[in-house]
Protein backbone atom coordinates (compact mmCIF):
# COMPACT_ATOMS: atom_id res chain seq x y z
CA UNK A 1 0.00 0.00 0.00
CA UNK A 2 3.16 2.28 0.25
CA UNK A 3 5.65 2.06 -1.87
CA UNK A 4 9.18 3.54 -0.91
CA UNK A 5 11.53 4.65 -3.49
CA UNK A 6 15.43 5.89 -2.28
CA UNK A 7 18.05 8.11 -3.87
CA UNK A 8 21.24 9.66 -3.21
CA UNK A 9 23.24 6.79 -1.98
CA UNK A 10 27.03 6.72 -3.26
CA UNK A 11 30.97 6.59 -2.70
CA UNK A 12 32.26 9.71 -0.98
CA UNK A 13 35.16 10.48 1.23
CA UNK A 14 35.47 10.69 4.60
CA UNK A 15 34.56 13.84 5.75
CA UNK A 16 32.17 14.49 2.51
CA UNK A 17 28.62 14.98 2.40
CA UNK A 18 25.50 12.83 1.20
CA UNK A 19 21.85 13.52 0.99
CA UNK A 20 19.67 10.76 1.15
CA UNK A 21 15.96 11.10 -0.37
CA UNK A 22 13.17 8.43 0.31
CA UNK A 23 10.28 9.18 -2.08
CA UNK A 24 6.67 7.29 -0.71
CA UNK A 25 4.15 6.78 -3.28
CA UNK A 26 0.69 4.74 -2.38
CA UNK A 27 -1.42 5.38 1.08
CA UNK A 28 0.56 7.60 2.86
CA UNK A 29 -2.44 9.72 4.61
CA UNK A 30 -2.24 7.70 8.02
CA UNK A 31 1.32 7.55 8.09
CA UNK A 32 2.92 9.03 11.41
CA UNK A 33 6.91 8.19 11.55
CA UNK A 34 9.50 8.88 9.55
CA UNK A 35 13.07 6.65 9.50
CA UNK A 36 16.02 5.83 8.59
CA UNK A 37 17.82 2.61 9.74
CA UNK A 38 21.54 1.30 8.40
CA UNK A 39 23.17 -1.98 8.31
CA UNK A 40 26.93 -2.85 7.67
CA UNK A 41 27.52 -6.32 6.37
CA UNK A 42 27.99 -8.36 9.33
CA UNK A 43 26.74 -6.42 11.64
CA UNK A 44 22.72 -6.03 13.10
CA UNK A 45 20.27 -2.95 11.67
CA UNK A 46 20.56 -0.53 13.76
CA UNK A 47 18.12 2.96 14.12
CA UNK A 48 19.54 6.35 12.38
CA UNK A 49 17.18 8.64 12.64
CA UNK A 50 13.56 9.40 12.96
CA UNK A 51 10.72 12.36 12.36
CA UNK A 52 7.36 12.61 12.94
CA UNK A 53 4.71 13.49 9.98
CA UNK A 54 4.29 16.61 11.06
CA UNK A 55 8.15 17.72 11.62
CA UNK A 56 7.55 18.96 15.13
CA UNK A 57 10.21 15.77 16.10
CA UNK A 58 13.23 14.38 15.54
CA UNK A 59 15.49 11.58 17.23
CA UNK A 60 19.02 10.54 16.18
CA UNK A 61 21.43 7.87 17.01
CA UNK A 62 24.41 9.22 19.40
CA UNK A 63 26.62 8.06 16.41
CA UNK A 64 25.23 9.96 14.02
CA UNK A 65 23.78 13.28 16.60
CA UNK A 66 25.56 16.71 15.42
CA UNK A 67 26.34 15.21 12.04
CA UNK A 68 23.03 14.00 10.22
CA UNK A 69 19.92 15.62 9.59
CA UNK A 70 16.51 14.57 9.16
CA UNK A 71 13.92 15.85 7.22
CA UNK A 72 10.66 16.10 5.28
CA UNK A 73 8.15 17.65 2.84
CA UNK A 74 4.78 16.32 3.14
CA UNK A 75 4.04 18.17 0.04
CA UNK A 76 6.60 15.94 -1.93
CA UNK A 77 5.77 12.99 0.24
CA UNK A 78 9.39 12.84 0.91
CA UNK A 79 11.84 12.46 3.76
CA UNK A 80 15.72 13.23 3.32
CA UNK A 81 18.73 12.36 5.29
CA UNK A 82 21.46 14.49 5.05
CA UNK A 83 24.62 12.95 5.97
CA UNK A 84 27.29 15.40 7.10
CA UNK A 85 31.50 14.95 8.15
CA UNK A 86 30.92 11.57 7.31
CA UNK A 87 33.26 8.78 8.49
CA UNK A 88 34.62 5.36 7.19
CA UNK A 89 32.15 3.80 10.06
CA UNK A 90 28.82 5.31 8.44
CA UNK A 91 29.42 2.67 5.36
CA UNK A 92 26.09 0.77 5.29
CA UNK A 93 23.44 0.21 3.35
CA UNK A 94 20.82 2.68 4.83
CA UNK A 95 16.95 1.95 4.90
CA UNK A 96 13.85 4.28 4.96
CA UNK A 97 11.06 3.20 7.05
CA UNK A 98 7.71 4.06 7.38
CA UNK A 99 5.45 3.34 10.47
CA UNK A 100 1.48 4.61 10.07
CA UNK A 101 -1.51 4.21 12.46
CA UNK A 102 -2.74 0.40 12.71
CA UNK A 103 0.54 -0.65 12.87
CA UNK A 104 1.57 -1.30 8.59
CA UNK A 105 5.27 -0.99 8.28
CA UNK A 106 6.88 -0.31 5.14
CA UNK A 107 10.73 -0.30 4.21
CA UNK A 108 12.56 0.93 1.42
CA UNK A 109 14.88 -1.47 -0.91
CA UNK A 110 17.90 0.15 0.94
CA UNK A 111 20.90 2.73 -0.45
CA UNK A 112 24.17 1.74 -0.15
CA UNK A 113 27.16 4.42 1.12
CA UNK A 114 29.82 4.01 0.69
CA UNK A 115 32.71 6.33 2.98
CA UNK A 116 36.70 5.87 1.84
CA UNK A 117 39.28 6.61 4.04
């Protein structure tokens, strides 16, 4: 019912810049978090970053606080991660999530970055 569609992924150096774009198509009108999960090959998923619909809230991992930023336009039906002073330790591939009311949870196919040192 929601279909999530992710851009911006790539090979950058450390202490370069990425911005991340997660484009939702589909039923998004009861949707109510934002976020943005990463994985590095053997090693769990772990949480990025999160908003709320509206904007009024954000949440970041203490890896990634002071560095990333998350953010939307409801307008676009988009939320971005931009990925600032980034390190050889942020290479993952990085997932957006959605979470809506009822409890349907949708994921994106995943973006890989990709940070040289």
């Amino acid at each position: 019912q929601v279909q999530l569609v992710e851009s911006g992924g790539g090979l950058v150096q450390a202490g370069g810049s990425l911005r991340l774009s997660c484009a939702a198509s589909g039923r998004t009108f009861n949707s109510y978090m934002l976020r943005w999960y990463r994985q590095a090959p053997g090693k769990a998923r772990e949480f990025v970053a999160a908003i709320n619909w509206g904007g009024s809230s954000t949440n970041y991992a203490d890896s990634v606080k002071g560095r990333f930023t998350i953010s939307r336009d409801n307008a676009k039906n988009t939320v971005y991660l931009q990925m600032n002073s980034l390190k050889p330790e942020d290479t993952a591939i990085y997932y957006c999530n959605v979470l809506q009311y009822g409890g349907s949870d949708y994921w994106g196919q995943g973006t890989q970055v990709t940070v040289s040192s």
